[in-house]
C-alpha atoms as a PDB file:
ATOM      1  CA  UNK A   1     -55.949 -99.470 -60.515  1.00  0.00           C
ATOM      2  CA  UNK A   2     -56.855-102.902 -58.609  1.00  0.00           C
ATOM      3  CA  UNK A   3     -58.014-102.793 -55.052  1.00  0.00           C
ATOM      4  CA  UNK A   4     -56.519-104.754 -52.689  1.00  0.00           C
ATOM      5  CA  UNK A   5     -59.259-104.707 -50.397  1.00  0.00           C
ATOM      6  CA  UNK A   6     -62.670-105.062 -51.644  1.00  0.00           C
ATOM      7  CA  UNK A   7     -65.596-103.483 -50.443  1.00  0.00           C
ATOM      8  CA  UNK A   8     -67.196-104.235 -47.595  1.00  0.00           C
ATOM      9  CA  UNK A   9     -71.008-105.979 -48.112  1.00  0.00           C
ATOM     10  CA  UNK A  10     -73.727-103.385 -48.533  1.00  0.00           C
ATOM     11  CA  UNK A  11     -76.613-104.717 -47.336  1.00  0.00           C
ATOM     12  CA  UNK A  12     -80.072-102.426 -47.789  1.00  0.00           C
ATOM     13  CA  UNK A  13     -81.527-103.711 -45.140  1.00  0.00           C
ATOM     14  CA  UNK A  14     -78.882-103.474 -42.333  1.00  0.00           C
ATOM     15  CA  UNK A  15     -81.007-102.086 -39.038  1.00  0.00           C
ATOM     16  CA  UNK A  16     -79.164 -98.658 -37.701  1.00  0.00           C
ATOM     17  CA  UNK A  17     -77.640-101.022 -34.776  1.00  0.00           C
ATOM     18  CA  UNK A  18     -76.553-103.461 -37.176  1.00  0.00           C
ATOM     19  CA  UNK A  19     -74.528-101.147 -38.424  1.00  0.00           C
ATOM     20  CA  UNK A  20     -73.822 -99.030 -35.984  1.00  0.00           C
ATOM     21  CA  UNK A  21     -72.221-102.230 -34.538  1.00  0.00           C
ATOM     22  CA  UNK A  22     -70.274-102.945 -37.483  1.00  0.00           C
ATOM     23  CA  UNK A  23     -69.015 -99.294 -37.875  1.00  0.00           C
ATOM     24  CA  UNK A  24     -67.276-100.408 -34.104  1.00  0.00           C
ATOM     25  CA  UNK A  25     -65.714-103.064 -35.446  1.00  0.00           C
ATOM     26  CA  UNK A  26     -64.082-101.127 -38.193  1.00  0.00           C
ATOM     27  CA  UNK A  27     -62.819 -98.798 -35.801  1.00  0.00           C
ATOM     28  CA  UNK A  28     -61.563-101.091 -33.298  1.00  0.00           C
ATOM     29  CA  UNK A  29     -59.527-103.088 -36.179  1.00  0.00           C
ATOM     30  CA  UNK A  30     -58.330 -99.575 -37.219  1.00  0.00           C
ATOM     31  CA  UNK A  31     -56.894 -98.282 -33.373  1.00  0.00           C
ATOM     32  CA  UNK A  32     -55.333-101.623 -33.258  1.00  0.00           C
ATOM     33  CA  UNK A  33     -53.341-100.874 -36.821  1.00  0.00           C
ATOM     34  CA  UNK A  34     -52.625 -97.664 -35.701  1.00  0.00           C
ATOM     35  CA  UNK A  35     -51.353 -98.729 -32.642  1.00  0.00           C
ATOM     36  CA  UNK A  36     -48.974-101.220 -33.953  1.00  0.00           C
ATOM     37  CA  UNK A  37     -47.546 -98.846 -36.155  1.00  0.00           C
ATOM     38  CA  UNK A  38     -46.948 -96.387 -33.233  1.00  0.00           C
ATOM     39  CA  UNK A  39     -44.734-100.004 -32.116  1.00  0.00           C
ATOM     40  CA  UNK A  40     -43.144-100.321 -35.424  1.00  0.00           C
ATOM     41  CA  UNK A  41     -42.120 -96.780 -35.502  1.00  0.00           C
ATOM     42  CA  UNK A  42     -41.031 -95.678 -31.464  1.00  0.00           C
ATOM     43  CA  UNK A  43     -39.583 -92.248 -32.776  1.00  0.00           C
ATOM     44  CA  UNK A  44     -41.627 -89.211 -31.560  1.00  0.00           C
ATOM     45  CA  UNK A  45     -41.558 -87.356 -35.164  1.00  0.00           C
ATOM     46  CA  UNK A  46     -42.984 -90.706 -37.032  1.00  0.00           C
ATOM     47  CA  UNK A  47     -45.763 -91.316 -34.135  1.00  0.00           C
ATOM     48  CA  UNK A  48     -47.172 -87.585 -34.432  1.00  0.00           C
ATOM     49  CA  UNK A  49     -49.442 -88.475 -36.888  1.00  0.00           C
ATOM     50  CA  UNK A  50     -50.544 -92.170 -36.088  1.00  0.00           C
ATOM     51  CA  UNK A  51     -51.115 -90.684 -32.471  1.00  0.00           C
ATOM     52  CA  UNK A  52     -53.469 -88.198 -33.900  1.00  0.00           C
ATOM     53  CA  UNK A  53     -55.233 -90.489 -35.947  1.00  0.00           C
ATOM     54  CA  UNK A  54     -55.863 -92.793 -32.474  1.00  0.00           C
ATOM     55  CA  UNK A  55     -57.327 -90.003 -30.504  1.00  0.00           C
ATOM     56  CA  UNK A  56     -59.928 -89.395 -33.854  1.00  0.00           C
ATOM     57  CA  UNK A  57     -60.501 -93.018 -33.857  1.00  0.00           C
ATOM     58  CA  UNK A  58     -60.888 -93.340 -30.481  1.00  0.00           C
ATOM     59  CA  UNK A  59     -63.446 -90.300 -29.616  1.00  0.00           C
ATOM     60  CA  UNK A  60     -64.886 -91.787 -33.422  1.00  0.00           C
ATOM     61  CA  UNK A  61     -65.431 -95.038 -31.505  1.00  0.00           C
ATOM     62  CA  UNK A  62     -67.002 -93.277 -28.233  1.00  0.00           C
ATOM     63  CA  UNK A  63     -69.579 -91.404 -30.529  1.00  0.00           C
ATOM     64  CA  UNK A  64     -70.324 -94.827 -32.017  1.00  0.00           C
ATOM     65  CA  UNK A  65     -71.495 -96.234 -29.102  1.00  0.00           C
ATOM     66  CA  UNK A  66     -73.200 -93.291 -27.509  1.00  0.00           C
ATOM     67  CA  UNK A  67     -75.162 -93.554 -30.333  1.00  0.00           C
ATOM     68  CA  UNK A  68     -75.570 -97.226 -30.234  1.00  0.00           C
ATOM     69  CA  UNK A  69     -76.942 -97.225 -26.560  1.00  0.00           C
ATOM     70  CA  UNK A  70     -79.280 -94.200 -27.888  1.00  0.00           C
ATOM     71  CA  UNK A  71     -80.718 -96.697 -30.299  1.00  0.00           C
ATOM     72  CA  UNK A  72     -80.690 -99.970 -28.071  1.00  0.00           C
ATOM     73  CA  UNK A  73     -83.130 -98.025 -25.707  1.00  0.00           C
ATOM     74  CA  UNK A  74     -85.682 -96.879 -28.065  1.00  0.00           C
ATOM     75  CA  UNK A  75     -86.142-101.037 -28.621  1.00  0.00           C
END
């Protein structure tokens, strides 16, 4: 099968922040898809899932940058 999306660049010698940082992207770009399809779709039985998947993204994105100010202060 053909991907549509390639993969993202793996780079060996990302730092943990560097990454870290880029993980938050990803995240961010995936709330904001989820949250336009909760716009696209207003209907409470076709939001039930894209809701769920915000509130994982979201406390995703909080653990993300706990961990990024974790690593930011041992520099």
């Amino acid at each position: 099968m053909l991907k549509i999306v390639p993969d993202p660049p793996h780079h060996p010698n990302q730092s943990l922040e560097d990454l870290l940082v880029q993980t938050s992207g990803y995240l961010v770009r995936a709330l904001t898809i989820a949250q336009q399809t909760v716009l696209l779709h207003p209907r409470p039985p076709e939001q039930v899932l894209t809701l769920a998947t915000m509130h994982e993204i979201e406390h995703a994105r909080s653990l993300i940058e706990v961990a990024l100010s974790k690593v930011q202060l041992k520099h």
